[in-house]
C-alpha atoms as a PDB file:
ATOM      1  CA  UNK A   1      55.105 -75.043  -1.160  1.00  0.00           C
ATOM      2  CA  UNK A   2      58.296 -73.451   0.048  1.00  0.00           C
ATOM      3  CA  UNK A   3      58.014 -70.684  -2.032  1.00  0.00           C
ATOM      4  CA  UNK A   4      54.447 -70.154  -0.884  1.00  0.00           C
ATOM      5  CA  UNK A   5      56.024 -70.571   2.831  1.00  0.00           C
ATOM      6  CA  UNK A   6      58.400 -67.724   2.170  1.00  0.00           C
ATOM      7  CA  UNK A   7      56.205 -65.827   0.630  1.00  0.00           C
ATOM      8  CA  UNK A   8      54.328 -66.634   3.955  1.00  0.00           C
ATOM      9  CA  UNK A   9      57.398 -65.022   6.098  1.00  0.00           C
ATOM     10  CA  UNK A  10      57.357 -62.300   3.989  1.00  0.00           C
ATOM     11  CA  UNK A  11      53.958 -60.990   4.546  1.00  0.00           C
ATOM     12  CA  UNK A  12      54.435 -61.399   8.263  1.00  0.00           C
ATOM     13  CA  UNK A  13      57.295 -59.725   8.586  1.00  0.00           C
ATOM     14  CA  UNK A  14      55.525 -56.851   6.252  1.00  0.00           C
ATOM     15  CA  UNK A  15      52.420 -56.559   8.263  1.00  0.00           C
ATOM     16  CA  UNK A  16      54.458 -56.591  11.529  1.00  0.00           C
ATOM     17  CA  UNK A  17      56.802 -53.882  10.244  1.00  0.00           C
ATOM     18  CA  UNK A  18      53.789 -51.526   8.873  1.00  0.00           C
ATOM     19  CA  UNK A  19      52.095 -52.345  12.009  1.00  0.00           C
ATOM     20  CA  UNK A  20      54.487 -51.022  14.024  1.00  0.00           C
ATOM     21  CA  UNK A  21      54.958 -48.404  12.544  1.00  0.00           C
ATOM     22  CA  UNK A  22      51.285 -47.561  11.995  1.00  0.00           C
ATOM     23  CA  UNK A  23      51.768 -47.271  16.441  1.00  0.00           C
ATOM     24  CA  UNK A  24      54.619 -45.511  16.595  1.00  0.00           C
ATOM     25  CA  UNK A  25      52.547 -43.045  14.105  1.00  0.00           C
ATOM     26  CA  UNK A  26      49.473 -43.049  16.321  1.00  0.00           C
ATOM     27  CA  UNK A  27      51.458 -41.968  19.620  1.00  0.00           C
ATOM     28  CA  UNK A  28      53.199 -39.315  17.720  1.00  0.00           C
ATOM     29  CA  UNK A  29      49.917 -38.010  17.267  1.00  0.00           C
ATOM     30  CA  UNK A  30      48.199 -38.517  20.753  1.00  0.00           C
ATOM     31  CA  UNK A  31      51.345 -36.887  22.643  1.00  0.00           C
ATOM     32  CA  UNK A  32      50.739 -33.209  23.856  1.00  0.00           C
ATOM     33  CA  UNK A  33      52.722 -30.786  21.625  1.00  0.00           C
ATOM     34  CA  UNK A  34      55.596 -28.488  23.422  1.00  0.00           C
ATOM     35  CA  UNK A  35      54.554 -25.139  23.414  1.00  0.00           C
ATOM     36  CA  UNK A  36      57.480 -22.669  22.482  1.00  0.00           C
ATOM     37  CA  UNK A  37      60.001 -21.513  24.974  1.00  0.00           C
ATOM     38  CA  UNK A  38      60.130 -17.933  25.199  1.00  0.00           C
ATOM     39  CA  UNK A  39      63.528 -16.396  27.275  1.00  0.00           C
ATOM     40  CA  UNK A  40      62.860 -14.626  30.255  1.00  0.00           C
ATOM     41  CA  UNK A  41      62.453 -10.363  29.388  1.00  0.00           C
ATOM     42  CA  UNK A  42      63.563  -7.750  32.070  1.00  0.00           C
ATOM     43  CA  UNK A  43      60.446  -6.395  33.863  1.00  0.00           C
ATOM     44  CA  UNK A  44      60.486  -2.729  34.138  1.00  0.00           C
ATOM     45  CA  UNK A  45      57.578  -1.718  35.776  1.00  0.00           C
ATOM     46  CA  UNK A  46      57.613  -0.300  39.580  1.00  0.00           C
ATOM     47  CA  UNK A  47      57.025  -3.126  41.854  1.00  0.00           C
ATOM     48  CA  UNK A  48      54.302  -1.782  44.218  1.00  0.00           C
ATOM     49  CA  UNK A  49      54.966  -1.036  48.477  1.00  0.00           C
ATOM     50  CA  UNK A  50      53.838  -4.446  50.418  1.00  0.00           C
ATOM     51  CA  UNK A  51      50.743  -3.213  52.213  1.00  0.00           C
ATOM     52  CA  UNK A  52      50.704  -2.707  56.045  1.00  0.00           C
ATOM     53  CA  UNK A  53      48.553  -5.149  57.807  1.00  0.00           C
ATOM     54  CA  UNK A  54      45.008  -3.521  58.580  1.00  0.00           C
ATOM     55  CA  UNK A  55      45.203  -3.347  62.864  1.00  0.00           C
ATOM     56  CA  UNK A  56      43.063  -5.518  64.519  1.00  0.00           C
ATOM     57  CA  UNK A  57      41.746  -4.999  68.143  1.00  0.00           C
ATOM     58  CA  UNK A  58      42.861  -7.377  70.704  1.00  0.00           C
ATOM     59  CA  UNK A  59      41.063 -10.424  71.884  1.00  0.00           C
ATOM     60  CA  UNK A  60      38.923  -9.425  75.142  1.00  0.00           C
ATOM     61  CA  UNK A  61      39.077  -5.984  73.957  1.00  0.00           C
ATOM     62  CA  UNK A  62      37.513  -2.881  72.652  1.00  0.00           C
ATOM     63  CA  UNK A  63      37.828  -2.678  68.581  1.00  0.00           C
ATOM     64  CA  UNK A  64      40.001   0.198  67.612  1.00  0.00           C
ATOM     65  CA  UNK A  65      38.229   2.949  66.409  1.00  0.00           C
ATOM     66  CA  UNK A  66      39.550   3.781  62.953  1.00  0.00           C
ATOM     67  CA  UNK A  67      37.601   7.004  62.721  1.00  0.00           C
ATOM     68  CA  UNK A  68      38.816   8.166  66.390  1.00  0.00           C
ATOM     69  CA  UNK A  69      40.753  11.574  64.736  1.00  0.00           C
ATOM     70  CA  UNK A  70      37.241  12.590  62.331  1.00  0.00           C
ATOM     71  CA  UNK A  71      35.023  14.880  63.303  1.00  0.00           C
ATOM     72  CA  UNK A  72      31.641  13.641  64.717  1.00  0.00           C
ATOM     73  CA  UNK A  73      28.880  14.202  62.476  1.00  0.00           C
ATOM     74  CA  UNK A  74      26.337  16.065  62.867  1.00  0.00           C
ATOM     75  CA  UNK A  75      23.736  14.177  61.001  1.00  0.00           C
ATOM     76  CA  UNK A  76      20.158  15.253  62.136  1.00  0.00           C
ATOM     77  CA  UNK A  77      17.709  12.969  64.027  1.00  0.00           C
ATOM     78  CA  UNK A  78      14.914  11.151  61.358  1.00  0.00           C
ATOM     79  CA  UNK A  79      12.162  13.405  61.390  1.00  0.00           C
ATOM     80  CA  UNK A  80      13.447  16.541  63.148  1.00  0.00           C
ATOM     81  CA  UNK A  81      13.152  19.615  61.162  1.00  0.00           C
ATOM     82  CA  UNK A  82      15.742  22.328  61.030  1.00  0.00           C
ATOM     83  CA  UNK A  83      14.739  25.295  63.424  1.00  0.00           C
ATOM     84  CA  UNK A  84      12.747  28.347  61.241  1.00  0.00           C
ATOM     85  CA  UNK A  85      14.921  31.591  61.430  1.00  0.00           C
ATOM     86  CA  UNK A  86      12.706  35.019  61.883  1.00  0.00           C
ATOM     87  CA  UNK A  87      12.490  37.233  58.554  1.00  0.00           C
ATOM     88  CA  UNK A  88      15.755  39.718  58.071  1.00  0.00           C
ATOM     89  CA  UNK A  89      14.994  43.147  59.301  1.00  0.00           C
ATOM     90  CA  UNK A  90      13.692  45.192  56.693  1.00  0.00           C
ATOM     91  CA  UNK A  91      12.370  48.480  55.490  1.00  0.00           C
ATOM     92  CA  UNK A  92       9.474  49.851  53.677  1.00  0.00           C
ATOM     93  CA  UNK A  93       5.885  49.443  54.388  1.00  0.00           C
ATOM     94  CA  UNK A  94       5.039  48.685  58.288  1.00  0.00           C
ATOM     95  CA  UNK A  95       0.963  48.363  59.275  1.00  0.00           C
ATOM     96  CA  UNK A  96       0.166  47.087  63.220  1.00  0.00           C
ATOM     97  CA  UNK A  97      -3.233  46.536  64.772  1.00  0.00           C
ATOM     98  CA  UNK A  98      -3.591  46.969  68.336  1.00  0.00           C
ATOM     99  CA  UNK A  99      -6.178  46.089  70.847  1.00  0.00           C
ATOM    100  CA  UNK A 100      -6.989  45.379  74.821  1.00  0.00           C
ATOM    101  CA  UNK A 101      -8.461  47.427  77.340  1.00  0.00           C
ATOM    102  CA  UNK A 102      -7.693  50.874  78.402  1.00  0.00           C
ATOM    103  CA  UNK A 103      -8.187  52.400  81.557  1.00  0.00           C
ATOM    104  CA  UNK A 104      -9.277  56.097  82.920  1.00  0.00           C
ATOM    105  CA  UNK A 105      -6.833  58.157  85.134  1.00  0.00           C
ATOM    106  CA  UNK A 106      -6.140  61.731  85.872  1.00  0.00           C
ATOM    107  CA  UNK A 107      -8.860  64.383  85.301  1.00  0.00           C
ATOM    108  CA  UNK A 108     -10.775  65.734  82.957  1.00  0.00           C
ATOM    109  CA  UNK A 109     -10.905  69.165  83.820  1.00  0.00           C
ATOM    110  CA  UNK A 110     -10.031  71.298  86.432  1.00  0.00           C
ATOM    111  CA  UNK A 111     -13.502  71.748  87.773  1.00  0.00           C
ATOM    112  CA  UNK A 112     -13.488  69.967  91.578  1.00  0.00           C
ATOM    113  CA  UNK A 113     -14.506  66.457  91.591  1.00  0.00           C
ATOM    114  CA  UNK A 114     -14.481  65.894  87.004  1.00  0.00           C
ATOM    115  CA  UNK A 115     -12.230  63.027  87.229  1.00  0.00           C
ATOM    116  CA  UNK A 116     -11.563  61.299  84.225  1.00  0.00           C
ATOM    117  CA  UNK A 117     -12.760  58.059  86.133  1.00  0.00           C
ATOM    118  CA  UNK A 118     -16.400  59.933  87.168  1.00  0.00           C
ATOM    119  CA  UNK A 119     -17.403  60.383  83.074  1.00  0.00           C
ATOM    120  CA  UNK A 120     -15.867  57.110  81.615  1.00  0.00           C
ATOM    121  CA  UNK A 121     -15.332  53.148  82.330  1.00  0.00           C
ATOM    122  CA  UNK A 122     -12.857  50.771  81.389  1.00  0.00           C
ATOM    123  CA  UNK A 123     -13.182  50.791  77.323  1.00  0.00           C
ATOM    124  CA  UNK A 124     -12.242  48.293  74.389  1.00  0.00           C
ATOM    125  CA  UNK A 125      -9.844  49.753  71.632  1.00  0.00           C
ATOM    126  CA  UNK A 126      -9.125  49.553  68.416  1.00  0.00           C
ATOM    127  CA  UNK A 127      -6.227  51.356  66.906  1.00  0.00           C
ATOM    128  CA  UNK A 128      -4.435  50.939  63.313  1.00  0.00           C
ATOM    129  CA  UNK A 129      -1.035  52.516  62.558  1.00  0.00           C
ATOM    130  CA  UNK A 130       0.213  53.137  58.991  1.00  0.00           C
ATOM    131  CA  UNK A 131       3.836  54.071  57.913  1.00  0.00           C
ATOM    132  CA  UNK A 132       7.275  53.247  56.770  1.00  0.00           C
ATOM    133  CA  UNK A 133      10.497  51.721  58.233  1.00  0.00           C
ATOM    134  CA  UNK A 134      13.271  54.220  57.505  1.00  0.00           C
ATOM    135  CA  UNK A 135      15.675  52.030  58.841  1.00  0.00           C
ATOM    136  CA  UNK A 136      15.783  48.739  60.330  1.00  0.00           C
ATOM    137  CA  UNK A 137      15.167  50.073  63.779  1.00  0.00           C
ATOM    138  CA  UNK A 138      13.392  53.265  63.118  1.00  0.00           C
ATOM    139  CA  UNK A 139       9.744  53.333  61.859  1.00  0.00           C
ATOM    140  CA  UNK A 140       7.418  56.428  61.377  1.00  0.00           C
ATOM    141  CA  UNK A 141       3.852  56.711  60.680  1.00  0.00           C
ATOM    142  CA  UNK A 142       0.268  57.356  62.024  1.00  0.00           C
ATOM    143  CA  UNK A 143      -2.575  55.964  63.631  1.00  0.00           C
ATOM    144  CA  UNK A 144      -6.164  56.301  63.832  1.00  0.00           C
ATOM    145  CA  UNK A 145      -8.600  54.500  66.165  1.00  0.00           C
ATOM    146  CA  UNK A 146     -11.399  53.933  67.989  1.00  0.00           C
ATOM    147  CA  UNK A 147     -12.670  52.567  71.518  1.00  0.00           C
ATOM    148  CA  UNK A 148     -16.116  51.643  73.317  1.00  0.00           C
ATOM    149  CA  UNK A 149     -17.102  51.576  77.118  1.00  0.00           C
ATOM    150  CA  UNK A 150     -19.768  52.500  79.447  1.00  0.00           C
ATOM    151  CA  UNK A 151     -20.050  55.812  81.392  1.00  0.00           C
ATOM    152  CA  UNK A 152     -18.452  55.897  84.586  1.00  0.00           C
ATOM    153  CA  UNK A 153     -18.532  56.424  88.365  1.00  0.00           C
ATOM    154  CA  UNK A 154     -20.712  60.002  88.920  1.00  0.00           C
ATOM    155  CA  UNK A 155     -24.099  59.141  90.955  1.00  0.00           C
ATOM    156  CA  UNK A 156     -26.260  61.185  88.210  1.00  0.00           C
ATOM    157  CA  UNK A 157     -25.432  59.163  85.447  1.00  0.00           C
ATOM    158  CA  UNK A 158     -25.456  55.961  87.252  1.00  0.00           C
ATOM    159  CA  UNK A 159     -29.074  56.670  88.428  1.00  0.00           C
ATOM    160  CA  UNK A 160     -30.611  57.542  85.165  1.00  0.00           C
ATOM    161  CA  UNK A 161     -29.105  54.114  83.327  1.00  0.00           C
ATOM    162  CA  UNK A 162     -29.758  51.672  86.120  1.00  0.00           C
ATOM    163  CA  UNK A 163     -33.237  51.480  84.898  1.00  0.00           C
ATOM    164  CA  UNK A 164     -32.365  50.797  80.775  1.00  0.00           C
ATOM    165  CA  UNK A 165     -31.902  53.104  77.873  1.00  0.00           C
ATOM    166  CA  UNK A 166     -28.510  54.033  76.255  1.00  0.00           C
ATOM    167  CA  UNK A 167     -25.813  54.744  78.028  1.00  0.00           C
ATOM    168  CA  UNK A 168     -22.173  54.797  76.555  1.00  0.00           C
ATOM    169  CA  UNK A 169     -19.161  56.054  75.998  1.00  0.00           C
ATOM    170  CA  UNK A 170     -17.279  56.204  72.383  1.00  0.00           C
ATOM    171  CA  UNK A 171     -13.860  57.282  71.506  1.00  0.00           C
ATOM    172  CA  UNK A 172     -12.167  58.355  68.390  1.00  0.00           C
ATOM    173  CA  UNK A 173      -8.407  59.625  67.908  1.00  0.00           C
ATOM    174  CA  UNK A 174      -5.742  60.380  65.609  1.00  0.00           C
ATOM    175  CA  UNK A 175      -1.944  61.012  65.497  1.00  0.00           C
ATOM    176  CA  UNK A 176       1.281  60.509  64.473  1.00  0.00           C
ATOM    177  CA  UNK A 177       4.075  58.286  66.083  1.00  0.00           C
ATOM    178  CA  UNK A 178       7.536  57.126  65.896  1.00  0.00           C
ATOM    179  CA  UNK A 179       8.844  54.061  67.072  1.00  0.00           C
ATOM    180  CA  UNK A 180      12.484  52.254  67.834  1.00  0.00           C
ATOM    181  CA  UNK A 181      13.114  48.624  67.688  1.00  0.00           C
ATOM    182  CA  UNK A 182      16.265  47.075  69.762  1.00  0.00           C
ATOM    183  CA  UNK A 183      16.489  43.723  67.748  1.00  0.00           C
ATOM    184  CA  UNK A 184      14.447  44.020  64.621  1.00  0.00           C
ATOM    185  CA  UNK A 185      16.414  40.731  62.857  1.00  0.00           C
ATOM    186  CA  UNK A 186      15.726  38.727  66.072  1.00  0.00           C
ATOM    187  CA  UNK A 187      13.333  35.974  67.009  1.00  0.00           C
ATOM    188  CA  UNK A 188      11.831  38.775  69.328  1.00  0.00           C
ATOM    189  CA  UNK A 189      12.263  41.979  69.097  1.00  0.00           C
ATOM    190  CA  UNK A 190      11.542  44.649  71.820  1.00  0.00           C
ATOM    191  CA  UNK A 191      10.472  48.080  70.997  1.00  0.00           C
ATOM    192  CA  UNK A 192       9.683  51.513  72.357  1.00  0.00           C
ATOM    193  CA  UNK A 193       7.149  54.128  70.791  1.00  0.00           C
ATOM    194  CA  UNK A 194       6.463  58.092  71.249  1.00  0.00           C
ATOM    195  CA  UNK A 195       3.440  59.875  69.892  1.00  0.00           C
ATOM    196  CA  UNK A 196       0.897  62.726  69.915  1.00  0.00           C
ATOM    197  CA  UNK A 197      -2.294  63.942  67.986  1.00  0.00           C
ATOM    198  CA  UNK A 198      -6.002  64.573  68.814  1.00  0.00           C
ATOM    199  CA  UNK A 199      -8.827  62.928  70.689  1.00  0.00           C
ATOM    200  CA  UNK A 200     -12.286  62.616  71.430  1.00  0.00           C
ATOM    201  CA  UNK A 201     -14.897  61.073  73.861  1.00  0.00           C
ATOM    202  CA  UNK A 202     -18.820  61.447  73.248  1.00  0.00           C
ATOM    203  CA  UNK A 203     -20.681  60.425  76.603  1.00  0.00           C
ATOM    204  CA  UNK A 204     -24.652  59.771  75.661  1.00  0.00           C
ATOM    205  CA  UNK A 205     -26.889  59.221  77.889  1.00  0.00           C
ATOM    206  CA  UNK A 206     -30.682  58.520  77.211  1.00  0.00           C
ATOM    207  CA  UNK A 207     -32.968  56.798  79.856  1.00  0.00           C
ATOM    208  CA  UNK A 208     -36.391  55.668  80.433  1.00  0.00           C
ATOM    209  CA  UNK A 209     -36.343  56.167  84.161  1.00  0.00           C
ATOM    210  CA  UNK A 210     -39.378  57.626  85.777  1.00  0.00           C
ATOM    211  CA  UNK A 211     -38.173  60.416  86.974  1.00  0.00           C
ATOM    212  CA  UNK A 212     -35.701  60.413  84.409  1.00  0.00           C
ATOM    213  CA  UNK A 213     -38.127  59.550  81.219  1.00  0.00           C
ATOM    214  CA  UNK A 214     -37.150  61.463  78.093  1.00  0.00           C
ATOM    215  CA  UNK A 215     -34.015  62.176  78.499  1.00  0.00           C
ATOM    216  CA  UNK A 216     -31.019  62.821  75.988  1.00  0.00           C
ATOM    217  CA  UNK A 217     -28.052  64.440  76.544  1.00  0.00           C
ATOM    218  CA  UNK A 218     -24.766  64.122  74.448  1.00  0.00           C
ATOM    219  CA  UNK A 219     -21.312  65.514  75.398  1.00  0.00           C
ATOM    220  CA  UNK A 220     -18.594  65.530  73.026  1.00  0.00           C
ATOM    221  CA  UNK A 221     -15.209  66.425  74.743  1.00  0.00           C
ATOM    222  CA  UNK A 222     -12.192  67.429  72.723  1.00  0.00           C
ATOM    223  CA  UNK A 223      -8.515  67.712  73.328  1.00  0.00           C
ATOM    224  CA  UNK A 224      -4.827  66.700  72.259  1.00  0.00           C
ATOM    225  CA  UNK A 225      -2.541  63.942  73.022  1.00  0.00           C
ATOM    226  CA  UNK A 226       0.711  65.232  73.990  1.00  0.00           C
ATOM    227  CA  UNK A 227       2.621  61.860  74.854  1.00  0.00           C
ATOM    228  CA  UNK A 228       1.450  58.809  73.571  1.00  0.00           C
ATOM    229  CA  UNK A 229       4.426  56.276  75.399  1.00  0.00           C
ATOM    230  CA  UNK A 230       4.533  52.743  74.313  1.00  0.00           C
ATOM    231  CA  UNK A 231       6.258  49.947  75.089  1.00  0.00           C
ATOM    232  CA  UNK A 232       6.357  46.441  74.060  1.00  0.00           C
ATOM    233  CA  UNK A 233       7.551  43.107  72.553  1.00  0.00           C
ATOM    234  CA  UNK A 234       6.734  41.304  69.225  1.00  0.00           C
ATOM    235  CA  UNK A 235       7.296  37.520  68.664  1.00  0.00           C
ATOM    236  CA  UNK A 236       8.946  37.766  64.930  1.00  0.00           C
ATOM    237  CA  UNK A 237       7.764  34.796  62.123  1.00  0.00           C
ATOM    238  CA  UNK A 238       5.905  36.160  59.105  1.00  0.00           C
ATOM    239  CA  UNK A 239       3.566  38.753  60.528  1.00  0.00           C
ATOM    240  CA  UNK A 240       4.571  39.375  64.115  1.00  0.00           C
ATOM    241  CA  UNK A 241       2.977  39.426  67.468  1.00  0.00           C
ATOM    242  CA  UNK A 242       3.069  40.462  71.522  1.00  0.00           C
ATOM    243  CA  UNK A 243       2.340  42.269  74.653  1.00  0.00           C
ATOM    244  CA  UNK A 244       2.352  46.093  74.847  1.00  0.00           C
ATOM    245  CA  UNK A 245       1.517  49.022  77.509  1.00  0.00           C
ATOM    246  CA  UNK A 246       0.862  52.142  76.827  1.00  0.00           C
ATOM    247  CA  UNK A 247       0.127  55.388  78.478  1.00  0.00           C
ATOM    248  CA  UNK A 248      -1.213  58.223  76.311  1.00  0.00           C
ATOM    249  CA  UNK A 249      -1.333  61.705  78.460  1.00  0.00           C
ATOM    250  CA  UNK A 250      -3.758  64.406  77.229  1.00  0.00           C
ATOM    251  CA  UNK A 251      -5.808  67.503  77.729  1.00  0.00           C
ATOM    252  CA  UNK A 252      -9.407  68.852  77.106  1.00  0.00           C
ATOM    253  CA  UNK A 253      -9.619  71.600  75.729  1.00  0.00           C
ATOM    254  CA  UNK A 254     -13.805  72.294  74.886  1.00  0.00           C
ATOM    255  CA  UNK A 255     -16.887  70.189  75.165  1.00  0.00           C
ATOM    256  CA  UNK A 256     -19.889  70.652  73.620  1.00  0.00           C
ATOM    257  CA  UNK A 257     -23.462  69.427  75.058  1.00  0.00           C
ATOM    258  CA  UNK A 258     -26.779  68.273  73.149  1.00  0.00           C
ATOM    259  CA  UNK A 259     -29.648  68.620  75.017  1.00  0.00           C
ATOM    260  CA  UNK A 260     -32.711  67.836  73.872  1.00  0.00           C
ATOM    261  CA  UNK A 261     -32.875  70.693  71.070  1.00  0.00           C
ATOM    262  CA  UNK A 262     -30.607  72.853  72.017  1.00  0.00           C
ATOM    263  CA  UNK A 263     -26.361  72.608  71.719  1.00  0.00           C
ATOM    264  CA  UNK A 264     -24.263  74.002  74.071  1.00  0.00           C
ATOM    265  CA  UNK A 265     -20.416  74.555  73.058  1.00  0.00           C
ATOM    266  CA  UNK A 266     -18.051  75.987  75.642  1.00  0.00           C
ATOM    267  CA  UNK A 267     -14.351  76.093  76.320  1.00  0.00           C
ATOM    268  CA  UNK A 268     -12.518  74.196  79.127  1.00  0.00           C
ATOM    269  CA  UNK A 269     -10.897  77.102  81.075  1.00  0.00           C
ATOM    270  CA  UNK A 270      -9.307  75.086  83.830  1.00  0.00           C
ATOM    271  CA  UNK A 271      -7.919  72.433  81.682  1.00  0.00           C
ATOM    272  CA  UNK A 272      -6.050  69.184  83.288  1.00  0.00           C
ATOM    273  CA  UNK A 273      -3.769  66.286  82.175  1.00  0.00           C
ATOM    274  CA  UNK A 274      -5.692  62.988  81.671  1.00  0.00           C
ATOM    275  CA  UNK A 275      -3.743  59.673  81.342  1.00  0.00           C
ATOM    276  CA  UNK A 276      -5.568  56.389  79.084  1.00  0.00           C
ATOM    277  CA  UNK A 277      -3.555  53.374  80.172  1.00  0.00           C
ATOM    278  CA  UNK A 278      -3.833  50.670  77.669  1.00  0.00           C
ATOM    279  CA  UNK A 279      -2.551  47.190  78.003  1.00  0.00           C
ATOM    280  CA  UNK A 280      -3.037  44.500  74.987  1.00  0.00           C
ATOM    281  CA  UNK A 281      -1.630  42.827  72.497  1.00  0.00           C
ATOM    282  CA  UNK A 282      -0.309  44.388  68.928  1.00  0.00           C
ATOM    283  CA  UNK A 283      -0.561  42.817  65.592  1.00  0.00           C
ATOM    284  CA  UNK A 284       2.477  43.263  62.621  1.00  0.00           C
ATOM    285  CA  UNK A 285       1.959  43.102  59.277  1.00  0.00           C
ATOM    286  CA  UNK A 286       5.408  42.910  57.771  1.00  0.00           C
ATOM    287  CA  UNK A 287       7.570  43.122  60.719  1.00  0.00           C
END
């Protein structure tokens, strides 16, 4: 029995021994390992500046404007197209259409009483021009056109067409001209012209009247332009357009007469100046 009993002691104070150690085993496990000390190292790169505080606008105040030294923008309104520029002045082909109402003045001989006025009315014309720009400013070229009225203020005539038939005037003429432009790379461009050629008015006259009844007559009068002055203003985008006047002074020089059968051709020996005063609008193709 003792020896059991110490044997007894003996495994108690084993199992007490291993199991304290068996806990001093477990903590050593469960603590948090040490991580490494590593010694301090000199740190060589550039420190940066401390930043300035940002301003701030004072309480009750206006904020400060941080943009106050910039330009303003110039940022266009949504929706608003830039302004079109007019073409560049150029050179080279030039074609114009012109058109309006022209008006009789002078006379159209030197016979007593043959106003220009007395054969022909107000007429409607029609010219073209043709021709080149040989500079910017300077163009040269030539013109042909036409024009349509009614006959004018002598008694005779009026009489025999107040009671129907045919009775009208025609025009046809032809020249050359050279014109000058003051701003030809602006928006509008003002210009002057100059020129002279040949021209022709056919008067007809055919009635039914009673006393009147059967009766033709035709006269063709012929003559030359010697000034034909223009002046005027075209509004410049791709073809261009405006106002122009223009006074074209001439003189007769022969007219010849169809009556019935017979033709009747004679020169104007007391010749006159004439004046056609034309005020319209002109037409530019490639201005």
């Amino acid at each position: 029995m003792r020896r059991a009993g110490s044997w007894g002691v003996l495994a108690l104070l084993f199992l007490g021994a291993a199991t304290a150690h068996a806990e001093e085993a477990d903590e050593a496990l469960l603590a948090p390992e040490e991580e490494p000390v590593v010694p301090p190292t000199e740190d060589t790169s550039i420190a940066e500046p401390p930043k300035e505080p940002e301003p701030t606008a004072p309480t009750g105040g206006t904020p400060i404007d941080l943009q106050a030294d910039e330009a303003p923008a110039t940022a266009r309104a949504p929706g608003k197209k830039a302004p079109k520029r007019p073409p560049k002045a150029r050179e080279g082909f030039q074609m114009d259409i012109r058109t309006g109402a022209r008006f009789p003045a002078g006379s159209a001989s030197g016979a007593p009483g043959d106003s220009l006025g007395a054969r022909y009315a107000w007429q409607v014309p029609l010219t073209v021009g043709l021709g080149f720009k040989l500079s910017p400013h300077l163009y040269l070229g030539g013109y042909i056109g036409g024009a349509r009225g009614s006959l004018g203020s002598d008694q005779r005539t009026r009489r025999a067409c107040r009671h129907g038939g045919g009775c009208r005037a025609t025009a046809a003429e032809l020249g050359a001209q050279l014109s000058y432009s003051f701003s030809p790379a602006a928006r509008w461009n003002p210009w002057i012209s100059y020129g002279l050629g040949w021209e022709q008015v056919i008067q007809s006259l055919s009635t039914d009247a009673s006393d009147f009844r059967g009766y033709v007559e035709e006269t063709t009068t012929q003559g030359f332009t010697l000034a034909k002055l223009g002046v005027g203003i075209d509004h410049r985008a791709r073809v261009g357009i405006g106002p122009f006047a223009e006074a074209a002074v001439g003189q007769y020089y022969a007219n010849k007469t169809l009556l019935g059968d017979g033709t009747l051709t004679k020169e104007i020996d007391k010749t006159a100046l004439h004046v056609w005063i034309t005020l319209g609008a002109r037409l530019v193709i490639a201005p």
